[in-house]
C-alpha atoms as a PDB file:
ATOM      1  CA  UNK A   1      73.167 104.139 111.879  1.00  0.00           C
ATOM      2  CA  UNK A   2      73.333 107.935 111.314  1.00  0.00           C
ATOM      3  CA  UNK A   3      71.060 109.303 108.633  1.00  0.00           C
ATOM      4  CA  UNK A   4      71.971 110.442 105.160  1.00  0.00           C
ATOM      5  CA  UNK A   5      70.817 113.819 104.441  1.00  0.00           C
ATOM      6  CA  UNK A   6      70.288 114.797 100.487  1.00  0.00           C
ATOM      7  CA  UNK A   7      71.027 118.590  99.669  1.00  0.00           C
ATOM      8  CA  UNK A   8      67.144 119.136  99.616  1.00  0.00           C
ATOM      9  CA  UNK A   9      66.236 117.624 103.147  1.00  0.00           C
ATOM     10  CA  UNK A  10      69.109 119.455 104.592  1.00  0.00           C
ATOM     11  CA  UNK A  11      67.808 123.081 102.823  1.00  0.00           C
ATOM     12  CA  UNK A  12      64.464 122.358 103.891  1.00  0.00           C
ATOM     13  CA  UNK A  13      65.755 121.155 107.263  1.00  0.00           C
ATOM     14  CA  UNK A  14      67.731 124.605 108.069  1.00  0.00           C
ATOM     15  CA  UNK A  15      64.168 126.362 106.804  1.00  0.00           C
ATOM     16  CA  UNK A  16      62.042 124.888 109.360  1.00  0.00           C
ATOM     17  CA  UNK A  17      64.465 125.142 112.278  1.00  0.00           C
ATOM     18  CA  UNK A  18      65.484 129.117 111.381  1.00  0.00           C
ATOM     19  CA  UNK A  19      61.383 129.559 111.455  1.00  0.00           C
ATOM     20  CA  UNK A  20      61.463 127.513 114.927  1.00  0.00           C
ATOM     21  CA  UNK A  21      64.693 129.563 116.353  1.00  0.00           C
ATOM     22  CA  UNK A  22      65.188 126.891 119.234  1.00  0.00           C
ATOM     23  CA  UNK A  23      68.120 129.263 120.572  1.00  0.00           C
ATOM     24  CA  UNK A  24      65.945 131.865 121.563  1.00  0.00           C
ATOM     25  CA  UNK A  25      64.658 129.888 124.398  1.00  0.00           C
ATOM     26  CA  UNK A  26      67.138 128.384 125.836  1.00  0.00           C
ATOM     27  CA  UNK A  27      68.060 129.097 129.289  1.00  0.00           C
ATOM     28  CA  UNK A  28      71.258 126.221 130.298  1.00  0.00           C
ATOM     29  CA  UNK A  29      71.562 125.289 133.711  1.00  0.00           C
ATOM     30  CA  UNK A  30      69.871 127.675 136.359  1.00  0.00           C
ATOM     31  CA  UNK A  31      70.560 125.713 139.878  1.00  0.00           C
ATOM     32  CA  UNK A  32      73.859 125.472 141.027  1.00  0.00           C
ATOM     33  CA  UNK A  33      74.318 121.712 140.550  1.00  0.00           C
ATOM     34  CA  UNK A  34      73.397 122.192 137.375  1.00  0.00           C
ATOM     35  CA  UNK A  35      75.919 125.087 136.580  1.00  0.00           C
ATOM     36  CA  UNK A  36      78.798 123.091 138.139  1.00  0.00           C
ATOM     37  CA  UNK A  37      77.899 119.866 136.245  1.00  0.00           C
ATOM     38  CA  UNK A  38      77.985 122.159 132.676  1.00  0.00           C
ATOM     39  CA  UNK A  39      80.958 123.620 133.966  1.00  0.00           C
ATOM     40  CA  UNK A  40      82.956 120.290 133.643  1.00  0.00           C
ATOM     41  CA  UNK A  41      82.120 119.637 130.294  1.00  0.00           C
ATOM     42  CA  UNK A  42      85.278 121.071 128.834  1.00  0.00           C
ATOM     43  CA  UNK A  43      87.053 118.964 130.921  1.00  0.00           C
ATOM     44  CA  UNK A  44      85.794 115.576 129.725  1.00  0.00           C
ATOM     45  CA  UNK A  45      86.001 116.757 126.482  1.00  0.00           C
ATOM     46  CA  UNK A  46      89.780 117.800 126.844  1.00  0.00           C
ATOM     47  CA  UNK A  47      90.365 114.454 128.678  1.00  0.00           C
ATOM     48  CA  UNK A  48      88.470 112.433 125.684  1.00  0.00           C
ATOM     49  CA  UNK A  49      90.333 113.724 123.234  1.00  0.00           C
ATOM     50  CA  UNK A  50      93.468 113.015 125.107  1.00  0.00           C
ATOM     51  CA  UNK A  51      92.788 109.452 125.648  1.00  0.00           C
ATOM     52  CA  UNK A  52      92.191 109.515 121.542  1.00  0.00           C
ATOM     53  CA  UNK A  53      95.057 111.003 121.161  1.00  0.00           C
ATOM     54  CA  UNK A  54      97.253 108.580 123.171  1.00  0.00           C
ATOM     55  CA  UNK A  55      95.544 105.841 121.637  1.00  0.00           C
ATOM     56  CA  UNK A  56      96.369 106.963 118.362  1.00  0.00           C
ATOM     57  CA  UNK A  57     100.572 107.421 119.597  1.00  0.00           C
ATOM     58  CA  UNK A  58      99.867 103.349 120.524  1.00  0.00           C
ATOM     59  CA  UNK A  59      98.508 102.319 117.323  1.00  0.00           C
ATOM     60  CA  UNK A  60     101.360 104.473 115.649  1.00  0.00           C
ATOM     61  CA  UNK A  61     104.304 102.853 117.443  1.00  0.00           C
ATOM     62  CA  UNK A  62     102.878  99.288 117.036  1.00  0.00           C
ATOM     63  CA  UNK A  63     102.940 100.157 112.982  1.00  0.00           C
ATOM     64  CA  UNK A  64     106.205 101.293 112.969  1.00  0.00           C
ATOM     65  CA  UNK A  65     107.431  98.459 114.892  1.00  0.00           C
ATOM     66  CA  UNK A  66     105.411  95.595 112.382  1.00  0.00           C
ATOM     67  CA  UNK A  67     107.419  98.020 109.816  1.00  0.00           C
ATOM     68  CA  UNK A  68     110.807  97.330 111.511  1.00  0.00           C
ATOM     69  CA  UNK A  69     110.443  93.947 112.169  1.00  0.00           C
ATOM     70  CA  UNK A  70     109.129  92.791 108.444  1.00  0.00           C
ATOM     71  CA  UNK A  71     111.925  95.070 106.608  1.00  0.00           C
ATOM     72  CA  UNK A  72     114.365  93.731 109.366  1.00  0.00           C
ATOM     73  CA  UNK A  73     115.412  96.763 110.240  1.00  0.00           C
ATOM     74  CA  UNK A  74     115.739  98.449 113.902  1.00  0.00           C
ATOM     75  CA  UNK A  75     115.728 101.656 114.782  1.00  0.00           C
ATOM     76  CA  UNK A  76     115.170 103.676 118.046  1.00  0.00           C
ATOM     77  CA  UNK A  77     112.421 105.315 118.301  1.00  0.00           C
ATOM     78  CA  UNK A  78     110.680 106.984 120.512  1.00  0.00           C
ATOM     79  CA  UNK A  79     107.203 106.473 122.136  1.00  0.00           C
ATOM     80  CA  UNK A  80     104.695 106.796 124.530  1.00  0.00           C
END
């Protein structure tokens, strides 16, 4: 269950990690597996939001279709 931040905790939050300034040290990958596994990451990301995407379309389609057949109308439409 993801936590609920108030505007306080989030203030004090941003405080802390500005005084911390965790981005100073990082390095990302430095071997070359590593590099060519970050590398990829836009990739699944792309393909992720594809898949969403095309699951959406489905879902969409299957609406519109319950739609048709309860007004009793039919229409051609086009999906996935």
């Amino acid at each position: 269950m993801p936590r609920h931040w108030t505007d306080e905790q989030k203030a004090t939050q941003s405080a802390l990690i500005h005084s911390w300034r965790p981005w100073t040290k990082s390095t990302g990958a430095k071997t070359a597996e590593g590099k060519a596994i970050c590398s990829q990451n836009v990739i699944v990301g792309k393909r992720n939001k594809q898949k969403a995407l095309e699951q959406a379309m489905r879902e969409f389609y299957s609406a519109l279709a319950k739609i048709d057949a309860l007004t009793g109308k039919r229409k051609e439409r086009r999906g996935i």
